[in-house]
C-alpha atoms as a PDB file:
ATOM      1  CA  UNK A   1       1.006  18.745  -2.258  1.00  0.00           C
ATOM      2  CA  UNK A   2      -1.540  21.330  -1.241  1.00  0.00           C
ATOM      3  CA  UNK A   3      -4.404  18.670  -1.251  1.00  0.00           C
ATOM      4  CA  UNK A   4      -3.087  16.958   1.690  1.00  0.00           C
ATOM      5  CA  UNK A   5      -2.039  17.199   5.584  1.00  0.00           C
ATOM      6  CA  UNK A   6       0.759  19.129   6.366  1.00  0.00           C
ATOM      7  CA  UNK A   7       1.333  17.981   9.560  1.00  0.00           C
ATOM      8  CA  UNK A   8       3.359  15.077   9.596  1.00  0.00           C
ATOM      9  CA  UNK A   9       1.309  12.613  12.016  1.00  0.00           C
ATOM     10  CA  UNK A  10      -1.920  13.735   9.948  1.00  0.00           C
ATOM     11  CA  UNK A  11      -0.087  12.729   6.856  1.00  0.00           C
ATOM     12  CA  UNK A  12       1.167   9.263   8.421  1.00  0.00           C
ATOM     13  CA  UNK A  13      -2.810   9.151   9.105  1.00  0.00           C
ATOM     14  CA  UNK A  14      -3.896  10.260   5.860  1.00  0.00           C
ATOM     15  CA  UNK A  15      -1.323   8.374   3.705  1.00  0.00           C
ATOM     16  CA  UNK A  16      -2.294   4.753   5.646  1.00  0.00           C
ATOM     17  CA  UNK A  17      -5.916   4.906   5.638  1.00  0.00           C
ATOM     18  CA  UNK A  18      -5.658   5.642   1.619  1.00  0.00           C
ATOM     19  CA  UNK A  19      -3.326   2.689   1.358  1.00  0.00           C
ATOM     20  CA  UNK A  20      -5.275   0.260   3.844  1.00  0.00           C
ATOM     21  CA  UNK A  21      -8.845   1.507   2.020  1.00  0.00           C
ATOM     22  CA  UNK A  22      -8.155   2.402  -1.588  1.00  0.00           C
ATOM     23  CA  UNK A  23      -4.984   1.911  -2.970  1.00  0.00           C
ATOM     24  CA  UNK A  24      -2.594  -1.414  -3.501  1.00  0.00           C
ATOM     25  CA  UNK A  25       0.077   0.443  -3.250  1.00  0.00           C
ATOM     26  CA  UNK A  26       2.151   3.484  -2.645  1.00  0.00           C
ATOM     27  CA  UNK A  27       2.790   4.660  -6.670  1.00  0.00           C
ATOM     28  CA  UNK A  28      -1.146   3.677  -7.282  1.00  0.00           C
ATOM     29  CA  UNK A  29      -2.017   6.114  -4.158  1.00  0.00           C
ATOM     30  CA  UNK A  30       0.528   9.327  -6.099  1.00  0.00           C
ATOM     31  CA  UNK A  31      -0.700   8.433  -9.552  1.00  0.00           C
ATOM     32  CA  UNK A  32      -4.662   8.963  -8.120  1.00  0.00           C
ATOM     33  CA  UNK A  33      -3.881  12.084  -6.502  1.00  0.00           C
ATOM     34  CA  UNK A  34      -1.510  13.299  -8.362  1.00  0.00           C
ATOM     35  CA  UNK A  35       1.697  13.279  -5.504  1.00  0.00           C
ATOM     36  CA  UNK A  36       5.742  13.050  -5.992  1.00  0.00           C
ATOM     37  CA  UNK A  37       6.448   9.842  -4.442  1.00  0.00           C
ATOM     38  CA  UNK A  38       9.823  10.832  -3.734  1.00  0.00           C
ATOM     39  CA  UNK A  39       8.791  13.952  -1.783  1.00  0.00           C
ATOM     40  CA  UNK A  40       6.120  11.764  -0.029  1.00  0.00           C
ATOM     41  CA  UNK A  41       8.636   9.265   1.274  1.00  0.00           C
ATOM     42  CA  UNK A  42      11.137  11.992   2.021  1.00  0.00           C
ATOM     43  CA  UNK A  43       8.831  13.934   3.966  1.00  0.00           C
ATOM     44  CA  UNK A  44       7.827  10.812   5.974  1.00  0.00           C
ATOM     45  CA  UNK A  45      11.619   9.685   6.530  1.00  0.00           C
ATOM     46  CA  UNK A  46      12.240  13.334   7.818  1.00  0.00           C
ATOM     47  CA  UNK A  47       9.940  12.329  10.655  1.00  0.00           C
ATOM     48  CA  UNK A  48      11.066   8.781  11.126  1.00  0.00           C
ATOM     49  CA  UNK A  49       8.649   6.626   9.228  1.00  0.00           C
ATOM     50  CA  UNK A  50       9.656   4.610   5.894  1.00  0.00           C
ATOM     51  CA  UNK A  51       6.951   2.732   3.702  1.00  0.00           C
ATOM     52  CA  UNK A  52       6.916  -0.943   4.165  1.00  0.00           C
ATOM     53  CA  UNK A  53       6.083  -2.197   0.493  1.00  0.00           C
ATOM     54  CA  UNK A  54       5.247  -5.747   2.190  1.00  0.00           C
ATOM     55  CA  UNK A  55       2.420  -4.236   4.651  1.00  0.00           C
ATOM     56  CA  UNK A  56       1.453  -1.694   2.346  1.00  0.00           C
ATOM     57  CA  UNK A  57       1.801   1.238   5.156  1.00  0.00           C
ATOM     58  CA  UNK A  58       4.253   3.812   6.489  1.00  0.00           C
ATOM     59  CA  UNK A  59       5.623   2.773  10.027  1.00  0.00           C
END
């Protein structure tokens, strides 16, 4: 996961912009750049955000 943020709040950033712009969804953002879901979510729980499959964003 070297190709993106590593600060969480740069990440929530990062990860929603992709989602609002480019992606449907949260497996079509990993598959495109290549990203364990599971560690993505984790990582964003770990700061208190969970992905909202509905809104198609991390809150």
């Amino acid at each position: 996961m070297e190709n993106i943020p590593s600060d969480p709040m740069m990440l929530l950033s990062f990860l929603n912009m992709k989602l609002r712009d480019f992606y449907s969804n949260l497996d079509e953002l990993c598959n495109a750049l290549d990203l364990d879901k599971e560690e993505i979510v984790k990582k964003m729980a770990e700061v208190g955000f969970e992905y909202n499959e509905s809104q198609n964003k991390f809150w």
